[in-house]
PDB file of N, CA and C in Angstrom:
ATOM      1  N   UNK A   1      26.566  29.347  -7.549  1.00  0.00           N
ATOM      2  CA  UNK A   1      25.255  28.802  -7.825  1.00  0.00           C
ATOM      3  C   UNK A   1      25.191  27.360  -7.327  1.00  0.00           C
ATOM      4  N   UNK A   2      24.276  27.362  -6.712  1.00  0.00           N
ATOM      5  CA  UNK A   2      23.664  25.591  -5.971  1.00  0.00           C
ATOM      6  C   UNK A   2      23.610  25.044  -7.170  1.00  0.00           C
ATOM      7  N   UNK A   3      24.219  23.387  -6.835  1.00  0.00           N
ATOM      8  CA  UNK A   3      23.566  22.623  -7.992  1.00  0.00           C
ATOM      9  C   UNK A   3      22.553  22.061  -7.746  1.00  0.00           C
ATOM     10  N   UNK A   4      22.259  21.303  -8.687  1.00  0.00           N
ATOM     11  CA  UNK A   4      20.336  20.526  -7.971  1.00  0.00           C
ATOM     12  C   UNK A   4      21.128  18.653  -7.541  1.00  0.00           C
ATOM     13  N   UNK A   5      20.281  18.364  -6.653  1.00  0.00           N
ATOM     14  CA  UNK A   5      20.916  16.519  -6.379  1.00  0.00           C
ATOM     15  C   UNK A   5      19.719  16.255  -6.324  1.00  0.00           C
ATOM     16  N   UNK A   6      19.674  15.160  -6.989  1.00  0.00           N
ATOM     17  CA  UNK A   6      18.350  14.291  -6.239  1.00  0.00           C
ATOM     18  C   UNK A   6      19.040  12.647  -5.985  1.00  0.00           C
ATOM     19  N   UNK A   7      17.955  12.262  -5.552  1.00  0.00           N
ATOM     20  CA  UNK A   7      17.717  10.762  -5.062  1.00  0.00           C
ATOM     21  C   UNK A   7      17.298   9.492  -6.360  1.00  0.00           C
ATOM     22  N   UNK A   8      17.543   9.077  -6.862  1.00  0.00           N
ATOM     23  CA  UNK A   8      17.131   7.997  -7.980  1.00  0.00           C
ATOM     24  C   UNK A   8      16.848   6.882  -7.140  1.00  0.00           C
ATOM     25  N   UNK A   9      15.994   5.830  -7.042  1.00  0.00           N
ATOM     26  CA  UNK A   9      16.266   4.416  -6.598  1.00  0.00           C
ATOM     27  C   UNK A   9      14.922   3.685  -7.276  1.00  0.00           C
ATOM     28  N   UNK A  10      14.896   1.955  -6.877  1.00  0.00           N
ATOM     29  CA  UNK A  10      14.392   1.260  -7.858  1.00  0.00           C
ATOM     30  C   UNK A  10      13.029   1.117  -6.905  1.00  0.00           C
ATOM     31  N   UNK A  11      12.555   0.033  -7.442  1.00  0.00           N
ATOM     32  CA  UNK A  11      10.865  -0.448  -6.689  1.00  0.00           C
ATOM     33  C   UNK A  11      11.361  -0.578  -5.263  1.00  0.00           C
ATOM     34  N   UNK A  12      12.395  -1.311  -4.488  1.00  0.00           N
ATOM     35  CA  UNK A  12      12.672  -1.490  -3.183  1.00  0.00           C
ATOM     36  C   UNK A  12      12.544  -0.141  -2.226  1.00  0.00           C
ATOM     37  N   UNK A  13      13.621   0.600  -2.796  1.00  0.00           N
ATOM     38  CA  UNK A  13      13.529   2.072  -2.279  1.00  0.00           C
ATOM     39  C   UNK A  13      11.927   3.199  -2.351  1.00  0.00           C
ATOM     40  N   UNK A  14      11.393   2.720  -3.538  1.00  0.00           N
ATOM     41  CA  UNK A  14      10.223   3.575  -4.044  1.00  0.00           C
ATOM     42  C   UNK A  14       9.306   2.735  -2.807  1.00  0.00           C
ATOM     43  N   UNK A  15       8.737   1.548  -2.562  1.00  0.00           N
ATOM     44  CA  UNK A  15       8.439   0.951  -1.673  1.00  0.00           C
ATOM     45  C   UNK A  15       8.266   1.002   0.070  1.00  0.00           C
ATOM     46  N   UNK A  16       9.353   2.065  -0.024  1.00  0.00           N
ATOM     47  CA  UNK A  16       9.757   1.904   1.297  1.00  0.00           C
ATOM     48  C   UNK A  16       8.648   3.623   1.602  1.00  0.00           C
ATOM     49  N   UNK A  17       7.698   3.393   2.114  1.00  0.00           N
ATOM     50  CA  UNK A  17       7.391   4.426   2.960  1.00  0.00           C
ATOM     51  C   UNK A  17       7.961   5.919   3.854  1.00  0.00           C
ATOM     52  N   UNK A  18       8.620   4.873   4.384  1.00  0.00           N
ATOM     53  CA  UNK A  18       9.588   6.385   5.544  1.00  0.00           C
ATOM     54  C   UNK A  18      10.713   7.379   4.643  1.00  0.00           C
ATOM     55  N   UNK A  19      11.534   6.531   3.487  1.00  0.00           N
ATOM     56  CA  UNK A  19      12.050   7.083   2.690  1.00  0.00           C
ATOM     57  C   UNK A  19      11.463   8.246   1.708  1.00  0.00           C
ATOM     58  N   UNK A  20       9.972   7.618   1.040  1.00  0.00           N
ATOM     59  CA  UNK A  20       9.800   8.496   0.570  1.00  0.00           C
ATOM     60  C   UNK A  20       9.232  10.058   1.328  1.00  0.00           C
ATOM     61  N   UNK A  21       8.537   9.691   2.412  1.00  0.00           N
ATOM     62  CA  UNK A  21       7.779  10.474   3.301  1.00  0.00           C
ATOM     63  C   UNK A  21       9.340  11.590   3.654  1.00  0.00           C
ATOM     64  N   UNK A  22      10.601  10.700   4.245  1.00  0.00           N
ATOM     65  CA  UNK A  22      11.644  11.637   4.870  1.00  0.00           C
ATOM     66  C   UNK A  22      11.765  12.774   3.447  1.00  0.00           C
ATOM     67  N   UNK A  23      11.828  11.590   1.906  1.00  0.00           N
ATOM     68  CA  UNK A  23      12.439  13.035   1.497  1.00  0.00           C
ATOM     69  C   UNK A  23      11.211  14.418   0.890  1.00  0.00           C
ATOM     70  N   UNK A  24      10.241  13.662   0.760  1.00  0.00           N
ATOM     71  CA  UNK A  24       8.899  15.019   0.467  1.00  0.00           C
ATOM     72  C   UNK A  24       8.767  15.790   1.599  1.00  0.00           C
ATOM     73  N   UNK A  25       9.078  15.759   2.787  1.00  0.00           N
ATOM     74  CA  UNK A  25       9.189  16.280   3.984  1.00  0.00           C
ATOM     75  C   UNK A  25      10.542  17.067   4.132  1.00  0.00           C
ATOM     76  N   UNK A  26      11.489  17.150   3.379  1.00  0.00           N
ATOM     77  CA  UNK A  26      12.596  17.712   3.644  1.00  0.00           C
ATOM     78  C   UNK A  26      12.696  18.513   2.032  1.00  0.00           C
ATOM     79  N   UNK A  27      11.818  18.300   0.975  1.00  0.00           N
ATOM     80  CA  UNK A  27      11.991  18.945  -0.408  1.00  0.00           C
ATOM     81  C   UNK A  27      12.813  18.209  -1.089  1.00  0.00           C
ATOM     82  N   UNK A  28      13.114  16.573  -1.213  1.00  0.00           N
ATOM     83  CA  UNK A  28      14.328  16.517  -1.463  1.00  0.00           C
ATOM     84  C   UNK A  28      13.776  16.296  -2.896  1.00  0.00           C
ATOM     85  N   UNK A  29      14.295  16.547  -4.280  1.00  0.00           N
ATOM     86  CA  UNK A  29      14.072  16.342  -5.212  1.00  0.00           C
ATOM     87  C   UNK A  29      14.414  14.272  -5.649  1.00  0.00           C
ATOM     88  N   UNK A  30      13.156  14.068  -5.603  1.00  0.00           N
ATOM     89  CA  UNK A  30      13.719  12.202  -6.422  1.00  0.00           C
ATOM     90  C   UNK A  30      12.790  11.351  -7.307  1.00  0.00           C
ATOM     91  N   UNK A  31      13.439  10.216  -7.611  1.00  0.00           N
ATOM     92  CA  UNK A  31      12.541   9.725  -8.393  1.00  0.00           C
ATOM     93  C   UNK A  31      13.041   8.427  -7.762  1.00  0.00           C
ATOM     94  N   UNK A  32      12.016   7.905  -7.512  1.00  0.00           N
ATOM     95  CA  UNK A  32      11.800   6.286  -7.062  1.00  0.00           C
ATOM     96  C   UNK A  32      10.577   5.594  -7.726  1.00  0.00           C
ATOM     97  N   UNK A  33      11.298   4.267  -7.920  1.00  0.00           N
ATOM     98  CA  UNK A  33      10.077   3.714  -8.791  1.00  0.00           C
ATOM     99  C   UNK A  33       9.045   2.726  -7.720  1.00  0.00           C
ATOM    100  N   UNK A  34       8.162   2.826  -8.124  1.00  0.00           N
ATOM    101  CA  UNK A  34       7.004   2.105  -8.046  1.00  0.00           C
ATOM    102  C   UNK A  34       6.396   1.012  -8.737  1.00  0.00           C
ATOM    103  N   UNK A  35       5.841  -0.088  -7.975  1.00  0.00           N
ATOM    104  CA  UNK A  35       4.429  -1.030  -8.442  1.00  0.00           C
ATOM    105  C   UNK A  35       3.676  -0.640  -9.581  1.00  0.00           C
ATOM    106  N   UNK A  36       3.002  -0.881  -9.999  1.00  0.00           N
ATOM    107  CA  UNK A  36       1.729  -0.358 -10.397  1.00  0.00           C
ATOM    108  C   UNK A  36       0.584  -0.607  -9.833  1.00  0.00           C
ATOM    109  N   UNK A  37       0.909  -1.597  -8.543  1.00  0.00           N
ATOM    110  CA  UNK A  37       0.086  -2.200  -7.500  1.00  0.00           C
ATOM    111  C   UNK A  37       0.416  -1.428  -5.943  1.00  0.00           C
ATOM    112  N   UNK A  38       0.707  -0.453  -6.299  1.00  0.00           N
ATOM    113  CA  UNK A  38       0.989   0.344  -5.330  1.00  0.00           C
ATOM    114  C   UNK A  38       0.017   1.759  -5.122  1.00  0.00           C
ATOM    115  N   UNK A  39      -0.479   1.551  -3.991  1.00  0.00           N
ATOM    116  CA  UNK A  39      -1.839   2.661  -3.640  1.00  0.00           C
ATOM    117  C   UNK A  39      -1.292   3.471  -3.347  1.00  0.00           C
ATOM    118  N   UNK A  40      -1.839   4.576  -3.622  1.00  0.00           N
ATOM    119  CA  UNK A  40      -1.569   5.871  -3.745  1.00  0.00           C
ATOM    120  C   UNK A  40      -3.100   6.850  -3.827  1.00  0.00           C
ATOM    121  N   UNK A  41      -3.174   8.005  -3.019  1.00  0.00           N
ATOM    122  CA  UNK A  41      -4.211   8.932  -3.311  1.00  0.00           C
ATOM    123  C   UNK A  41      -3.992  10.068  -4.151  1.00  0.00           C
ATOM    124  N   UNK A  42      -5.032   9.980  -5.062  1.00  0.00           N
ATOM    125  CA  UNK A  42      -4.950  11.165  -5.807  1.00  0.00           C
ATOM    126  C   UNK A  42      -4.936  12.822  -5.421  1.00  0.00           C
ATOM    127  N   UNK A  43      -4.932  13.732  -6.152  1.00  0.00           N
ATOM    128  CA  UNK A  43      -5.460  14.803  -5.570  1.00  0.00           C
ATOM    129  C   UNK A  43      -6.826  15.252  -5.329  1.00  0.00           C
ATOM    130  N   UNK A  44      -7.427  14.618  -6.017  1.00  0.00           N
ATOM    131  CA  UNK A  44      -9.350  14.428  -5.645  1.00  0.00           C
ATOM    132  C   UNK A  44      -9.387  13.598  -4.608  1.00  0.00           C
ATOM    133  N   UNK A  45      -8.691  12.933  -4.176  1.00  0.00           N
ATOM    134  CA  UNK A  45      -9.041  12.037  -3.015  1.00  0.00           C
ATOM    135  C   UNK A  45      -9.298  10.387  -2.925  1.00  0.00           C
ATOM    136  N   UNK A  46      -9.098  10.156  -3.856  1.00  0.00           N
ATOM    137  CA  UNK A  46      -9.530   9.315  -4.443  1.00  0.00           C
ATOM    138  C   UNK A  46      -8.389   8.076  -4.316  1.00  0.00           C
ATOM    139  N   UNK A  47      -8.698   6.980  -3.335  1.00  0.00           N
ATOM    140  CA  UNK A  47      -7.270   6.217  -3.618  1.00  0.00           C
ATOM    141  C   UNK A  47      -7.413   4.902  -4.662  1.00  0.00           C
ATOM    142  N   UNK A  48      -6.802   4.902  -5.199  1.00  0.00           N
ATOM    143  CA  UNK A  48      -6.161   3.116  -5.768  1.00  0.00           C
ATOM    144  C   UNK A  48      -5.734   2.638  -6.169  1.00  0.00           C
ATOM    145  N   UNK A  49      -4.630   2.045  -7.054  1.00  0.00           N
ATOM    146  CA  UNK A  49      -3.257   1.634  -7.139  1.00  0.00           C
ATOM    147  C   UNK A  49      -3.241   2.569  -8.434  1.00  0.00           C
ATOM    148  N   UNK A  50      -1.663   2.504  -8.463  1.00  0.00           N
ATOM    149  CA  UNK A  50      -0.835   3.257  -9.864  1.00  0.00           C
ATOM    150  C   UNK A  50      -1.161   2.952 -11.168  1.00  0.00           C
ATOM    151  N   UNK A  51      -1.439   1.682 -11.427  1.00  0.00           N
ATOM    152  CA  UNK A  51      -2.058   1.303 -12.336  1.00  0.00           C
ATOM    153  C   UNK A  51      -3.588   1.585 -12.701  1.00  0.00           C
ATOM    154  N   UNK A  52      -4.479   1.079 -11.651  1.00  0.00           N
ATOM    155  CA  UNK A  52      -5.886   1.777 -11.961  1.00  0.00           C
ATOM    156  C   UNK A  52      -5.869   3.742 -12.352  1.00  0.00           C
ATOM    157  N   UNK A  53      -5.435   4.054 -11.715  1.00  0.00           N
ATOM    158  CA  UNK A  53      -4.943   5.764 -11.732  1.00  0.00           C
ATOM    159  C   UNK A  53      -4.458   5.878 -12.945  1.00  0.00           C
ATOM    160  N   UNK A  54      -3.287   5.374 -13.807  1.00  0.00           N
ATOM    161  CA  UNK A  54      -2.941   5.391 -14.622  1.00  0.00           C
ATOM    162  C   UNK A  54      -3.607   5.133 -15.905  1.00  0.00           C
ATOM    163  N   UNK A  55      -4.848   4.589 -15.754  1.00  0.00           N
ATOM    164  CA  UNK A  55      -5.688   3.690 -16.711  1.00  0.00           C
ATOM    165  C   UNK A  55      -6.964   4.536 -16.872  1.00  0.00           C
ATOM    166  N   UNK A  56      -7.361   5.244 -15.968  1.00  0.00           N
ATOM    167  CA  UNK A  56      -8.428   6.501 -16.261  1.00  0.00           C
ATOM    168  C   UNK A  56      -8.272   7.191 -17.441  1.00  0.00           C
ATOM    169  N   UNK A  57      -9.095   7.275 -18.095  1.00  0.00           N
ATOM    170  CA  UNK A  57      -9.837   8.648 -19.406  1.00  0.00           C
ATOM    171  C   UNK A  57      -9.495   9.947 -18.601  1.00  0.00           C
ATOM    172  N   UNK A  58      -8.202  10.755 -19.224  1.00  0.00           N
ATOM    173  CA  UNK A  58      -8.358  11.930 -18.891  1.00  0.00           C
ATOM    174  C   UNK A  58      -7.688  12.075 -18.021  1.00  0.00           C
ATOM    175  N   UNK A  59      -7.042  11.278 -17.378  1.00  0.00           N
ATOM    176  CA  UNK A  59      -5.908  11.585 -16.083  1.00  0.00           C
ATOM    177  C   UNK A  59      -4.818  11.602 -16.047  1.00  0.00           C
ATOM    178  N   UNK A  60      -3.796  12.919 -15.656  1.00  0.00           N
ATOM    179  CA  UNK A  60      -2.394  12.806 -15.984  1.00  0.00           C
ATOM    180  C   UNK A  60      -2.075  12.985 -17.517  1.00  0.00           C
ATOM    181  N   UNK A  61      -0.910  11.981 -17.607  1.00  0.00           N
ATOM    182  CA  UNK A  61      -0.337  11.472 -19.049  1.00  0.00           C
ATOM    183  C   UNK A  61      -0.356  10.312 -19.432  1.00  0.00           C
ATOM    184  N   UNK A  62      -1.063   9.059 -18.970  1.00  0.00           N
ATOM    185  CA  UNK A  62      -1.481   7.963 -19.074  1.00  0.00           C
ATOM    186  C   UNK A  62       0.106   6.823 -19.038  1.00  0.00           C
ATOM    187  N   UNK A  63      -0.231   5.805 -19.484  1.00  0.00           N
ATOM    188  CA  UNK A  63       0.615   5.054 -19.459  1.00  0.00           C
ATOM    189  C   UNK A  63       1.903   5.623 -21.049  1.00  0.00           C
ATOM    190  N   UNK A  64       3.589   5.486 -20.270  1.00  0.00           N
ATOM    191  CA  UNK A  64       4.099   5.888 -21.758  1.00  0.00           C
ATOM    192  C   UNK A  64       5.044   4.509 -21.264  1.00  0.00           C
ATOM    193  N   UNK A  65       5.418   3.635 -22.484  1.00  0.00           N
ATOM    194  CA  UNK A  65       6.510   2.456 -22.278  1.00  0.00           C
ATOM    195  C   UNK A  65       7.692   2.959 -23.027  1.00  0.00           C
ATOM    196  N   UNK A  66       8.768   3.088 -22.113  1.00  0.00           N
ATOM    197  CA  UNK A  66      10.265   3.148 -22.687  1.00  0.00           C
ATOM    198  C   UNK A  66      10.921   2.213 -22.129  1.00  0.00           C
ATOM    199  N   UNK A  67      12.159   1.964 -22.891  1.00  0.00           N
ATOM    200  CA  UNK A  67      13.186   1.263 -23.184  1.00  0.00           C
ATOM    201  C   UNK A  67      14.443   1.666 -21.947  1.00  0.00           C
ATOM    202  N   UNK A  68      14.460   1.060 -21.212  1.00  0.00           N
ATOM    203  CA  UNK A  68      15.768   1.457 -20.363  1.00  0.00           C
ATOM    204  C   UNK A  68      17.188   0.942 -20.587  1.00  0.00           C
ATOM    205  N   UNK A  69      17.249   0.153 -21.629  1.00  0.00           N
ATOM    206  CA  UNK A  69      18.418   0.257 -22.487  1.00  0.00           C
ATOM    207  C   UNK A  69      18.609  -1.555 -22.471  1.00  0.00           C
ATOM    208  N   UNK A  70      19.578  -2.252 -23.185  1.00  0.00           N
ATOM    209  CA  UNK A  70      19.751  -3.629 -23.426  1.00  0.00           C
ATOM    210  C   UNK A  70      20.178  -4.222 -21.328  1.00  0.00           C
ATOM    211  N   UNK A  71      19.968  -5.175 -21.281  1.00  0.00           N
ATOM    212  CA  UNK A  71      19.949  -5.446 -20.259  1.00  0.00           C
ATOM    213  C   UNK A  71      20.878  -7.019 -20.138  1.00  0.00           C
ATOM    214  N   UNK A  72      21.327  -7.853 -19.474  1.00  0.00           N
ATOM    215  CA  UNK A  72      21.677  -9.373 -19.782  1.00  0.00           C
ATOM    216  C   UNK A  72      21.117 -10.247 -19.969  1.00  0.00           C
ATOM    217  N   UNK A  73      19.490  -9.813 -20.116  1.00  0.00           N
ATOM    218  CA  UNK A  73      18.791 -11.105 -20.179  1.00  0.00           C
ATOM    219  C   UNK A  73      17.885 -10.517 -21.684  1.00  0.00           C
ATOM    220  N   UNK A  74      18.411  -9.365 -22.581  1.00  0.00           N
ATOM    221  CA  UNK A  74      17.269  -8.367 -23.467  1.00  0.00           C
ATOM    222  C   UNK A  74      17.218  -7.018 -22.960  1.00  0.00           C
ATOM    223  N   UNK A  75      16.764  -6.792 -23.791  1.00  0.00           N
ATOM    224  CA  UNK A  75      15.938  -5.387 -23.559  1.00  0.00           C
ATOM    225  C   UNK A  75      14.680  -5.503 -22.403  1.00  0.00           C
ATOM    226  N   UNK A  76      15.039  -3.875 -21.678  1.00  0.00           N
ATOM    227  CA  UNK A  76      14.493  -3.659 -20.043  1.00  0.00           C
ATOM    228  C   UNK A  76      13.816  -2.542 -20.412  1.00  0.00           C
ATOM    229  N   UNK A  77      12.136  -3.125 -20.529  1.00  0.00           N
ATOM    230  CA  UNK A  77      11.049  -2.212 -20.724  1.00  0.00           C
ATOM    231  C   UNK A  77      10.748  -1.661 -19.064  1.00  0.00           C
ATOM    232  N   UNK A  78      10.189  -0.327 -19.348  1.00  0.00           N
ATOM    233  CA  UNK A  78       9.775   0.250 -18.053  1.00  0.00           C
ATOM    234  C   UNK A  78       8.019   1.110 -18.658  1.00  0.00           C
ATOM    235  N   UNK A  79       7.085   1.105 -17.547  1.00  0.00           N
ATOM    236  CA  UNK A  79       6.011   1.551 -18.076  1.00  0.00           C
ATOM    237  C   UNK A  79       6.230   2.884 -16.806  1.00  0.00           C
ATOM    238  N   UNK A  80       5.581   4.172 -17.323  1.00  0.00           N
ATOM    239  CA  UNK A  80       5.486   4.857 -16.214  1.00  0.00           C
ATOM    240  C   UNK A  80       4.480   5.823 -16.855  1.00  0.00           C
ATOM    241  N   UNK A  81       3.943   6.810 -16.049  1.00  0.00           N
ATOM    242  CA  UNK A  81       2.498   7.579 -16.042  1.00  0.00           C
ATOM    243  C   UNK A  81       3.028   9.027 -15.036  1.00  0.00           C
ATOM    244  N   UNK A  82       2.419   9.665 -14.998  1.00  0.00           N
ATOM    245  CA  UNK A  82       2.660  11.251 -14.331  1.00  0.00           C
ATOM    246  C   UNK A  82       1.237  11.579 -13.640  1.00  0.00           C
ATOM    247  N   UNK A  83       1.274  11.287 -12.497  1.00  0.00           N
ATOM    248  CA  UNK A  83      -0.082  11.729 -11.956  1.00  0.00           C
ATOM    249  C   UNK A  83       0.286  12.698 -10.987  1.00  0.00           C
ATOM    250  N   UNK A  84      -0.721  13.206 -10.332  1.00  0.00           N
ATOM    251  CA  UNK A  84      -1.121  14.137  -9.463  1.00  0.00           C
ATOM    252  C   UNK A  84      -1.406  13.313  -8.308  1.00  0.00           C
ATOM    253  N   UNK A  85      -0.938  13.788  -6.842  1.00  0.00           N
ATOM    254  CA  UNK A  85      -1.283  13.104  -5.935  1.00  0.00           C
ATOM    255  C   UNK A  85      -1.690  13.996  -4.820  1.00  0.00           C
ATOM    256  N   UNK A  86      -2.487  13.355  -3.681  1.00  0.00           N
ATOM    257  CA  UNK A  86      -2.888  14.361  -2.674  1.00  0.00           C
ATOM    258  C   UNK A  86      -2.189  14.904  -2.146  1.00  0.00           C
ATOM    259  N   UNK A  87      -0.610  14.483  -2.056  1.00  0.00           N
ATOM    260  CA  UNK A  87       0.381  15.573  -1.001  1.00  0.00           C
ATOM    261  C   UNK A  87       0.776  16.226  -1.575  1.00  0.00           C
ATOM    262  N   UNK A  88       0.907  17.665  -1.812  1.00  0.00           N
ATOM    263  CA  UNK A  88       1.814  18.547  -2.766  1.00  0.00           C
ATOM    264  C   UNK A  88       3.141  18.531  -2.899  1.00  0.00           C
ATOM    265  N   UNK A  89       3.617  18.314  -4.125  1.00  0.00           N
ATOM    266  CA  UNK A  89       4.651  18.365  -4.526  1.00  0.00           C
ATOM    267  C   UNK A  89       5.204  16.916  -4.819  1.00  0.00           C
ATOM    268  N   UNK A  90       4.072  15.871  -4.556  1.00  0.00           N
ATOM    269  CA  UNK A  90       4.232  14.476  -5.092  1.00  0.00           C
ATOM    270  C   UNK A  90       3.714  13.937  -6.173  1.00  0.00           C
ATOM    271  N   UNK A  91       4.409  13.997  -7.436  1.00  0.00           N
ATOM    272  CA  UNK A  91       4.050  12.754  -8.325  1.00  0.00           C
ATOM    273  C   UNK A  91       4.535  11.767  -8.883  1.00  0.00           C
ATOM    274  N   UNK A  92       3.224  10.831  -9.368  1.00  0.00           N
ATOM    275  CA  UNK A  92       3.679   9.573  -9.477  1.00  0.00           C
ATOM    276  C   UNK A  92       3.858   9.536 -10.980  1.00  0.00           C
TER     277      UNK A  92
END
């Protein structure tokens, strides 16, 4: 039995265009983080950053804030949201 791999990386990597494009283009399973100032089109068509998208009545799963564990400077909050986007098999 195959195991599953994916890709993890932070805002730099999530940022980077060709990366994400190579791996939705090849199926690769990942999670890269994002802006919230980062544009993106919906699946209605509709573009405008992660944050506005995230902030709609009724869209997705809205904003959820977790804890990514103690950090050296405190505790390392992360905000993230689950949307739907125009390319299949991409969400944010």
């Amino acid at each position: 039995m195959r195991g599953w791999i994916f890709v993890c990386g932070d805002e730099v990597y999530g940022s980077c265009t060709p990366l994400r494009e190579y791996l939705e283009d090849h199926d690769q399973a990942c999670v890269l983080r994002i802006s919230s100032s980062f544009r993106l089109t919906l699946a209605t068509g509709v573009t405008l950053t992660c944050g506005q998208a995230a902030a709609r009545p009724g869209r997705g799963r809205g904003w959820e804030i977790r804890s990514a564990g103690t950090g050296s400077n405190g505790e390392r909050w992360y905000a993230r949201a689950w949307l739907g986007t125009a390319r299949p098999g991409t969400i944010c």
